[in-house]
C-alpha atoms as a PDB file:
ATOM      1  CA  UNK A   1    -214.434 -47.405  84.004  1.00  0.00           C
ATOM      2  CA  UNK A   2    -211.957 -48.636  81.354  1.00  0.00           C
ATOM      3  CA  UNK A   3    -209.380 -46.973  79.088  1.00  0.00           C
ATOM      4  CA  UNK A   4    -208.415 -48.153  75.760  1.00  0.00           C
ATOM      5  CA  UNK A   5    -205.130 -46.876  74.842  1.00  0.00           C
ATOM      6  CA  UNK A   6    -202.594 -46.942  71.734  1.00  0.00           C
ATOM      7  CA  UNK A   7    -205.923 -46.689  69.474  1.00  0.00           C
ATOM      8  CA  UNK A   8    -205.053 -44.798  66.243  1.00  0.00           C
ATOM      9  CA  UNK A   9    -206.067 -41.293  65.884  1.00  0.00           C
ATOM     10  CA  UNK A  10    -209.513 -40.157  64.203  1.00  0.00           C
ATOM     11  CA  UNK A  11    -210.107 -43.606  63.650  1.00  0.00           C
ATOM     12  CA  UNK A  12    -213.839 -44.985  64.077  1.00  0.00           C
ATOM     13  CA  UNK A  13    -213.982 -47.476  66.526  1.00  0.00           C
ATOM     14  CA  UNK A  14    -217.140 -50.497  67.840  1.00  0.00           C
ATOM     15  CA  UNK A  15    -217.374 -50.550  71.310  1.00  0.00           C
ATOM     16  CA  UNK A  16    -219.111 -53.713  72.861  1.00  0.00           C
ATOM     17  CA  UNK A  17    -220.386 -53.408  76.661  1.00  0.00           C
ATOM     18  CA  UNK A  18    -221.119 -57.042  78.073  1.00  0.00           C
ATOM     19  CA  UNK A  19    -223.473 -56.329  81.307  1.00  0.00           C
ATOM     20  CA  UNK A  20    -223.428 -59.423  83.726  1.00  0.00           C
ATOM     21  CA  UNK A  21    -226.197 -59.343  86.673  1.00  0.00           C
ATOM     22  CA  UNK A  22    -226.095 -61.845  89.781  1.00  0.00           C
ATOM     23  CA  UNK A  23    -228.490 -64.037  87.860  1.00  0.00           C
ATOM     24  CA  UNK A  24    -226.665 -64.493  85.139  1.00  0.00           C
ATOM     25  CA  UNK A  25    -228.766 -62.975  83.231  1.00  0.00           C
ATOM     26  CA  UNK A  26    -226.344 -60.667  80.350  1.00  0.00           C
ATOM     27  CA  UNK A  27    -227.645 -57.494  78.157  1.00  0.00           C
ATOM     28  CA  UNK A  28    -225.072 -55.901  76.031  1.00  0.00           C
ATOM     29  CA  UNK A  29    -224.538 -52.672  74.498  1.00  0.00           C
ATOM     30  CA  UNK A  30    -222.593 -51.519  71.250  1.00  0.00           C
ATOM     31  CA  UNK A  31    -221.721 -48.041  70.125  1.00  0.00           C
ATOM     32  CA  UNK A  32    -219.535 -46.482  67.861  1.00  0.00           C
ATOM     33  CA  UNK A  33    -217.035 -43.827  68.826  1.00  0.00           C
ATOM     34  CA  UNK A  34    -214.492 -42.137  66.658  1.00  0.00           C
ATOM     35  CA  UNK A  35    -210.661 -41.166  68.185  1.00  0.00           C
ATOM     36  CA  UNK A  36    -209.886 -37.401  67.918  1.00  0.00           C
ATOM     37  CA  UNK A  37    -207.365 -35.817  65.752  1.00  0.00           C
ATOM     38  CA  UNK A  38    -203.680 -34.184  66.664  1.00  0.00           C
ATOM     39  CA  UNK A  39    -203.362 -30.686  65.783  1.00  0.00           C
ATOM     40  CA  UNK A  40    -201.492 -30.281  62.923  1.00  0.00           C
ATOM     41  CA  UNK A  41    -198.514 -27.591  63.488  1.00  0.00           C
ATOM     42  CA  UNK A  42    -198.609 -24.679  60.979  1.00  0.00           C
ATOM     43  CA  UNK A  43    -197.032 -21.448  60.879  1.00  0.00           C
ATOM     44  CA  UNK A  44    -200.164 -19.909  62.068  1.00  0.00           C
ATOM     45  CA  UNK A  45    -200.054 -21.994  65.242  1.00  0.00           C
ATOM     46  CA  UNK A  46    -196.156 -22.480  65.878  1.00  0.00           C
ATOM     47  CA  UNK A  47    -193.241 -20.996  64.654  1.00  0.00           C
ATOM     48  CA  UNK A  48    -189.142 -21.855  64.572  1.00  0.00           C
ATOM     49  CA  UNK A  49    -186.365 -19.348  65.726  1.00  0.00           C
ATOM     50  CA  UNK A  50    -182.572 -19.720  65.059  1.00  0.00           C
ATOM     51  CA  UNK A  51    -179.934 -19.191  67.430  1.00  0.00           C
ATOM     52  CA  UNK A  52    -177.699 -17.203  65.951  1.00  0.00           C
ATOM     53  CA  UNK A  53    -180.173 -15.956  63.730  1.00  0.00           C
ATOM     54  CA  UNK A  54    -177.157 -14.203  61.205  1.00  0.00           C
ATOM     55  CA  UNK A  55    -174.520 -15.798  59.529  1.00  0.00           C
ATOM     56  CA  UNK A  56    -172.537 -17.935  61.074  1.00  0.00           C
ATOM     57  CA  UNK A  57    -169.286 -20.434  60.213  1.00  0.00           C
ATOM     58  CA  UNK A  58    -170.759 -22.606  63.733  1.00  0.00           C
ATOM     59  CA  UNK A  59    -173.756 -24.662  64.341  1.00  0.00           C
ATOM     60  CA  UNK A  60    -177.788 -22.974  64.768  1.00  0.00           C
ATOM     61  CA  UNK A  61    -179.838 -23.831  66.960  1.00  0.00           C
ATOM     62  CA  UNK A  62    -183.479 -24.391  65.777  1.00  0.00           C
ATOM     63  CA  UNK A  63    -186.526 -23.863  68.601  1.00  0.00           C
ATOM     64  CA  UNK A  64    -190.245 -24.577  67.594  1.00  0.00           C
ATOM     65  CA  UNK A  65    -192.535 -22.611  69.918  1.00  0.00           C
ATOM     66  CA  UNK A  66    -196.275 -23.510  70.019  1.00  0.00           C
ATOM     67  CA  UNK A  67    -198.893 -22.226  72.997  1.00  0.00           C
ATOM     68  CA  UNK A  68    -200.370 -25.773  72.444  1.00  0.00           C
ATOM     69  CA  UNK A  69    -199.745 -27.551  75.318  1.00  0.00           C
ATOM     70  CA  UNK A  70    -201.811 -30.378  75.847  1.00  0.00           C
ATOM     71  CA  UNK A  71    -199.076 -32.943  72.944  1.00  0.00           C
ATOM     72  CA  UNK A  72    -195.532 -33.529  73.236  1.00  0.00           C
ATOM     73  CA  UNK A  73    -193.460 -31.484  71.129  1.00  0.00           C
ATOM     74  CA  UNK A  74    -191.288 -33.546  68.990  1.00  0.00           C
ATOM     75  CA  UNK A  75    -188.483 -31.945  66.644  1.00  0.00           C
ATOM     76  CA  UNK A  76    -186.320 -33.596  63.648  1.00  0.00           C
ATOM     77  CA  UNK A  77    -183.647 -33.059  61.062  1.00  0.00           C
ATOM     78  CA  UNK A  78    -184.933 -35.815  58.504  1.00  0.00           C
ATOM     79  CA  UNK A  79    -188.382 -35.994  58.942  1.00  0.00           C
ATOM     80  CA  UNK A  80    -187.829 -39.852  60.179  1.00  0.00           C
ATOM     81  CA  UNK A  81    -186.344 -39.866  63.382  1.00  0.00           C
ATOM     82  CA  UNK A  82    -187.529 -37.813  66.413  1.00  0.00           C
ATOM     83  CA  UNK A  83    -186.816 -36.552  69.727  1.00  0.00           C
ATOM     84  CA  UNK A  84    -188.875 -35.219  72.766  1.00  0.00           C
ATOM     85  CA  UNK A  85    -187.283 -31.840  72.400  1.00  0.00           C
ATOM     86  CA  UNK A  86    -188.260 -28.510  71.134  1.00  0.00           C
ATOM     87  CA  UNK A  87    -184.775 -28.075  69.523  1.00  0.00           C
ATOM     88  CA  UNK A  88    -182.101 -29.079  66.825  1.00  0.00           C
ATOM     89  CA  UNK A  89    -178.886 -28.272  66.751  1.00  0.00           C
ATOM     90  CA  UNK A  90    -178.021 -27.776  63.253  1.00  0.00           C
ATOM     91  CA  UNK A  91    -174.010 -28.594  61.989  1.00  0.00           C
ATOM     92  CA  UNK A  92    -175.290 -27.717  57.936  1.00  0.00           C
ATOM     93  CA  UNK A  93    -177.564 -25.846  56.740  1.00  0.00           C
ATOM     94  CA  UNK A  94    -181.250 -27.850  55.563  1.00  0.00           C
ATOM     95  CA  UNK A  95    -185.112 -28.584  56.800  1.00  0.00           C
ATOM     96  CA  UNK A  96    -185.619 -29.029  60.432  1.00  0.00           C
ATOM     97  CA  UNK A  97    -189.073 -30.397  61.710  1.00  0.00           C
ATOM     98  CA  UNK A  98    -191.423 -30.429  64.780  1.00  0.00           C
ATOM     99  CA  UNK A  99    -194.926 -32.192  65.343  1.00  0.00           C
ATOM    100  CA  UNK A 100    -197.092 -32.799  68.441  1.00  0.00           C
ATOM    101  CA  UNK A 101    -197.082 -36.473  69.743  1.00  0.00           C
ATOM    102  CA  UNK A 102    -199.439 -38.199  72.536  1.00  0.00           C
ATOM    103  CA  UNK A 103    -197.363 -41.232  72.926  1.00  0.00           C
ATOM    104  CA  UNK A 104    -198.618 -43.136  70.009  1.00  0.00           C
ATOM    105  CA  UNK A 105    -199.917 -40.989  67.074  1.00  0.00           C
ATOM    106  CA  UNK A 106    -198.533 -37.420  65.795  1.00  0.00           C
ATOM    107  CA  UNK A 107    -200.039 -34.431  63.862  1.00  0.00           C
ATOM    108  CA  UNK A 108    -198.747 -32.595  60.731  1.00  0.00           C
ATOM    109  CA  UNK A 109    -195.085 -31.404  60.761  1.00  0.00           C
ATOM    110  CA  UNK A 110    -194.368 -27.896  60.602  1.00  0.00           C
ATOM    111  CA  UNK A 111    -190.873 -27.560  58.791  1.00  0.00           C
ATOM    112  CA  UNK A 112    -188.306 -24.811  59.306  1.00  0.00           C
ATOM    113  CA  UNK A 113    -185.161 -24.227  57.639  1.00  0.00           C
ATOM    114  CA  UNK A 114    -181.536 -23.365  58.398  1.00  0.00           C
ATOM    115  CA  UNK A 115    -180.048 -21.034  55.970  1.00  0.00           C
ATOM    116  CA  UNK A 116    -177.241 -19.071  56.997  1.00  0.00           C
ATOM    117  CA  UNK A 117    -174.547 -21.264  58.150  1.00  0.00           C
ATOM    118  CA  UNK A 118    -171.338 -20.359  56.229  1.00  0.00           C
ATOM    119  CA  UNK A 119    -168.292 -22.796  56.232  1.00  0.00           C
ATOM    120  CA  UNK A 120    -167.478 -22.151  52.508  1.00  0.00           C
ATOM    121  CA  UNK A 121    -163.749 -20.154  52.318  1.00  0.00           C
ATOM    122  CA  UNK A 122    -163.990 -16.972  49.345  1.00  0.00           C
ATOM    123  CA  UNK A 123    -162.813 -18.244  45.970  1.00  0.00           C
ATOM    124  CA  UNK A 124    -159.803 -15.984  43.768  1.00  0.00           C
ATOM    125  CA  UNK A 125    -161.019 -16.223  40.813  1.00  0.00           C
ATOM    126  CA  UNK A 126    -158.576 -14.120  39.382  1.00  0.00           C
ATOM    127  CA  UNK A 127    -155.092 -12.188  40.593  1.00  0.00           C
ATOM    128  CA  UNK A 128    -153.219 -10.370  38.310  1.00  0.00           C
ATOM    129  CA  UNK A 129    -149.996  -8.827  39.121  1.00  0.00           C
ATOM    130  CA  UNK A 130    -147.783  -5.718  36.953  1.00  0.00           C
ATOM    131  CA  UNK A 131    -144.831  -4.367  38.023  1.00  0.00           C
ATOM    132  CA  UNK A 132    -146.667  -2.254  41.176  1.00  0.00           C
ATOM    133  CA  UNK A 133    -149.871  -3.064  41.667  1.00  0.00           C
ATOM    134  CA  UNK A 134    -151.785  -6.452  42.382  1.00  0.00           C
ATOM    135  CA  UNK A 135    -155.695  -7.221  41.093  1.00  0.00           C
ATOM    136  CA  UNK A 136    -157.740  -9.302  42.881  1.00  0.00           C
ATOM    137  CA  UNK A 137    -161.282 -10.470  41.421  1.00  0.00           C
ATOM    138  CA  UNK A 138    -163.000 -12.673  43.927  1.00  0.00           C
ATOM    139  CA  UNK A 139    -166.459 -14.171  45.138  1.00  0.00           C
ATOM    140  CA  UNK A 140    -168.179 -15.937  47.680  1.00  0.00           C
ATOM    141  CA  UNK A 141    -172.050 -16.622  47.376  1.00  0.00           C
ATOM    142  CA  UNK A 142    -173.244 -16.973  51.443  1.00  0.00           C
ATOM    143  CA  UNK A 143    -172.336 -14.277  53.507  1.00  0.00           C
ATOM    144  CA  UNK A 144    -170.279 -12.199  51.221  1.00  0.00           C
ATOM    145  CA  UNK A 145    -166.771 -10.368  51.491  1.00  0.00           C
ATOM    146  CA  UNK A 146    -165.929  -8.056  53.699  1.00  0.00           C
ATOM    147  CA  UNK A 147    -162.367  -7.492  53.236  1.00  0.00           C
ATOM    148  CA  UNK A 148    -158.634  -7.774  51.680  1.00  0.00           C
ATOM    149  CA  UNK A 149    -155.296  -7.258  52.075  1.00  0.00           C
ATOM    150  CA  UNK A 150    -151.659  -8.271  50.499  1.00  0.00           C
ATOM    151  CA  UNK A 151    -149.227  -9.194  52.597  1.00  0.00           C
ATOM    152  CA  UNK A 152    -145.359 -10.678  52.379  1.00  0.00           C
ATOM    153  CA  UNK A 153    -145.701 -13.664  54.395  1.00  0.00           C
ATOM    154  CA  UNK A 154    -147.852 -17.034  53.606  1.00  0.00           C
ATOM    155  CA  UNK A 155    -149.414 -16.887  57.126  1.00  0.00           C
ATOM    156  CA  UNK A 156    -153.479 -16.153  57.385  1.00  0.00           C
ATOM    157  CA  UNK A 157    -153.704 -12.423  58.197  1.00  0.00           C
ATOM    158  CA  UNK A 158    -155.493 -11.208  61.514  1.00  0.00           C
ATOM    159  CA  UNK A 159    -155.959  -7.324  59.721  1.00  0.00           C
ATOM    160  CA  UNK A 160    -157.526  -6.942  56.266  1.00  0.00           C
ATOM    161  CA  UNK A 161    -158.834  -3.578  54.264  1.00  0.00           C
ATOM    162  CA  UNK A 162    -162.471  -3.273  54.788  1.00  0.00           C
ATOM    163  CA  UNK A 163    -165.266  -3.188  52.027  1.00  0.00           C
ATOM    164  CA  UNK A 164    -168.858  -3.042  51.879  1.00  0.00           C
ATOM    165  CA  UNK A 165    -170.418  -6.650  51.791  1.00  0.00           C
ATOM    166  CA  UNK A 166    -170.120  -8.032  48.184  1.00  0.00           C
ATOM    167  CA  UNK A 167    -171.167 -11.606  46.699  1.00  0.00           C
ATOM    168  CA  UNK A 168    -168.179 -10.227  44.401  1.00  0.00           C
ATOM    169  CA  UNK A 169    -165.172  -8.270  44.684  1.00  0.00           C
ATOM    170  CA  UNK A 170    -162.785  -6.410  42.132  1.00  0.00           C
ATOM    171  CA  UNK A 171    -160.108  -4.318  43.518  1.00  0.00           C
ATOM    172  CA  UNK A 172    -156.570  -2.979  42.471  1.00  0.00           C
ATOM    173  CA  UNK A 173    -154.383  -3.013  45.329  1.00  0.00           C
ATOM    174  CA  UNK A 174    -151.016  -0.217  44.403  1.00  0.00           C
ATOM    175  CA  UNK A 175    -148.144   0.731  45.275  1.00  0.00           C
ATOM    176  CA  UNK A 176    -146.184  -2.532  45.409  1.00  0.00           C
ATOM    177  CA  UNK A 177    -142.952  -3.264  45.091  1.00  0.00           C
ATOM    178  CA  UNK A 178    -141.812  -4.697  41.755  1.00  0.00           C
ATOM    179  CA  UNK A 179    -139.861  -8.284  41.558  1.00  0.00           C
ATOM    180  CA  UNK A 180    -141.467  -9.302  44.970  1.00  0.00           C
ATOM    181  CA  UNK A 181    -143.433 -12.148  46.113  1.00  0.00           C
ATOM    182  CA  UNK A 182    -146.834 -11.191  47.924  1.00  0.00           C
ATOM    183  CA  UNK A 183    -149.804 -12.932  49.430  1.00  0.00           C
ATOM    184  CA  UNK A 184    -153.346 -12.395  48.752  1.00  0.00           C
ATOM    185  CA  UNK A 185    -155.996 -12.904  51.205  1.00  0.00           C
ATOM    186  CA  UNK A 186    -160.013 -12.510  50.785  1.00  0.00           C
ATOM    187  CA  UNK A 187    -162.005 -12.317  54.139  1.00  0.00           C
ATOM    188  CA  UNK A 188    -165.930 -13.262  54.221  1.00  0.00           C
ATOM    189  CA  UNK A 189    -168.690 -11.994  56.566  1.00  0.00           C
ATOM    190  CA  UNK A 190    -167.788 -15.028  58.944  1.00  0.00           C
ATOM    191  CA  UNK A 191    -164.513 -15.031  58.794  1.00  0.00           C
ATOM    192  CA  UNK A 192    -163.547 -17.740  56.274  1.00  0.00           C
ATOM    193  CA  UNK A 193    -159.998 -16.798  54.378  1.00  0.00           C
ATOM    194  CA  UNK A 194    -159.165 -18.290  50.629  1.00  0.00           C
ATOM    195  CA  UNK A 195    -156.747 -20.777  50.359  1.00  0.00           C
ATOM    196  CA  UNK A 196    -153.446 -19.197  50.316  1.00  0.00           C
ATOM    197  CA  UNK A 197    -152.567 -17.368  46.975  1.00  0.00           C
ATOM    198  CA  UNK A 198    -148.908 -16.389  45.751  1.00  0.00           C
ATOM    199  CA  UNK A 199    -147.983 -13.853  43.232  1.00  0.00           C
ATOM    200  CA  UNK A 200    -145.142 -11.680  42.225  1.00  0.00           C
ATOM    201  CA  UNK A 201    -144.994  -8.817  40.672  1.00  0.00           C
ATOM    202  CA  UNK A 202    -143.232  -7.812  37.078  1.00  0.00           C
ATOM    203  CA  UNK A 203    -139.650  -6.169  36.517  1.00  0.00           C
ATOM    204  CA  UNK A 204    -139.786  -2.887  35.133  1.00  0.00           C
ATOM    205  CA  UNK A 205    -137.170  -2.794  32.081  1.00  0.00           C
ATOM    206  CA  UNK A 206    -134.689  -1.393  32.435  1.00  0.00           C
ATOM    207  CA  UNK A 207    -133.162   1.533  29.276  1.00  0.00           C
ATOM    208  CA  UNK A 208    -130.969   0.553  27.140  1.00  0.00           C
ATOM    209  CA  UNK A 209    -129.323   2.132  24.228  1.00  0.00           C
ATOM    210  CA  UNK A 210    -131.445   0.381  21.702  1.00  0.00           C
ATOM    211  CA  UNK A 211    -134.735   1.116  23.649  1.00  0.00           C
ATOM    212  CA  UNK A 212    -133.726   4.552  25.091  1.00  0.00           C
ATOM    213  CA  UNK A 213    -133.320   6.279  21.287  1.00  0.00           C
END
């Protein structure tokens, strides 16, 4: 018996069989065999989870899980280069890939994609202060805001007013003091804060005989 290996898959190949008997005497045979095929992975046949599977402001694990068995599973995060591992750790969000592999040739790639990792901070795009009250207009377009609050100081806040998950947020916040310096702060789903935002708020006039009659 002989094995040929490294042939390429469903490839059609000549075999030549060279018989030699104690005589000398030769007789040869020649046949033609054809290489199977790798099984192409599809999302009937293999699927990828995420770990976490939410949002997240951290890396996600991608897992392809197949009950093929017989291949190496092979995973990517470019399609070029591949390792002998059913996962990917994923730092951004993008395509992640898997295959089956028998050491020389590989099957169709089954792609997956990461989606919800959030490391974008909520954008002010508008404060506007009066005399006692401060409004804040604000978005972020992953995992949404969650919550607010004004403080005094310029340092990130560990307590904020919560809201219902909005791509976009308009709120009045009252009761402020007037001629004061305060500190905005938008919160999203994963925890990312806006950069830091000063305002003040307006002087109420104050009567005087000419404005008073």
């Amino acid at each position: 018996n002989y094995t040929y290996e490294g042939l390429t898959q469903n490839q059609k190949y000549t075999i030549k069989v060279i018989a030699i008997a104690e005589n000398k005497k030769t007789a040869e045979v020649i046949a033609e065999q054809t290489t199977g095929k790798i099984v192409d992975l599809t999302e009937a046949n293999a699927k990828f989870t995420y770990s976490p599977s939410g949002w997240t402001n951290s890396s996600v694990t991608a897992t392809v899980s197949t009950e093929i068995t017989e291949y190496t599973i092979q995973t990517s995060t470019d399609g070029t280069t591949w390792s002998n591992m059913a996962s990917q750790t994923c730092a951004t969000n993008g395509p992640v890939y898997a295959r089956l592999w028998d050491g020389t040739n590989a099957g169709g790639m089954l792609t997956g994609n990461v989606t919800k990792i959030d490391k974008t901070k909520p954008v002010l795009t508008q404060v506007t202060p009066t005399t006692n009250s401060i409004r804040i207009i604000a978005t972020d377009e992953q995992s949404g805001i969650v919550g607010y609050t004004v403080t005094t100081t310029g340092s990130v806040p560990t307590s904020f007013t919560s809201v219902t998950n909005t791509k976009k947020l308009d709120v009045t916040v009252t009761n402020r003091v007037q001629n004061t310096a305060y500190y905005v702060w938008v919160k999203d789903l994963v925890g990312n804060v806006n950069e830091v935002k000063k305002v003040s708020t307006g002087i109420v006039s104050g009567l005087t005989t000419t404005n008073a009659r």
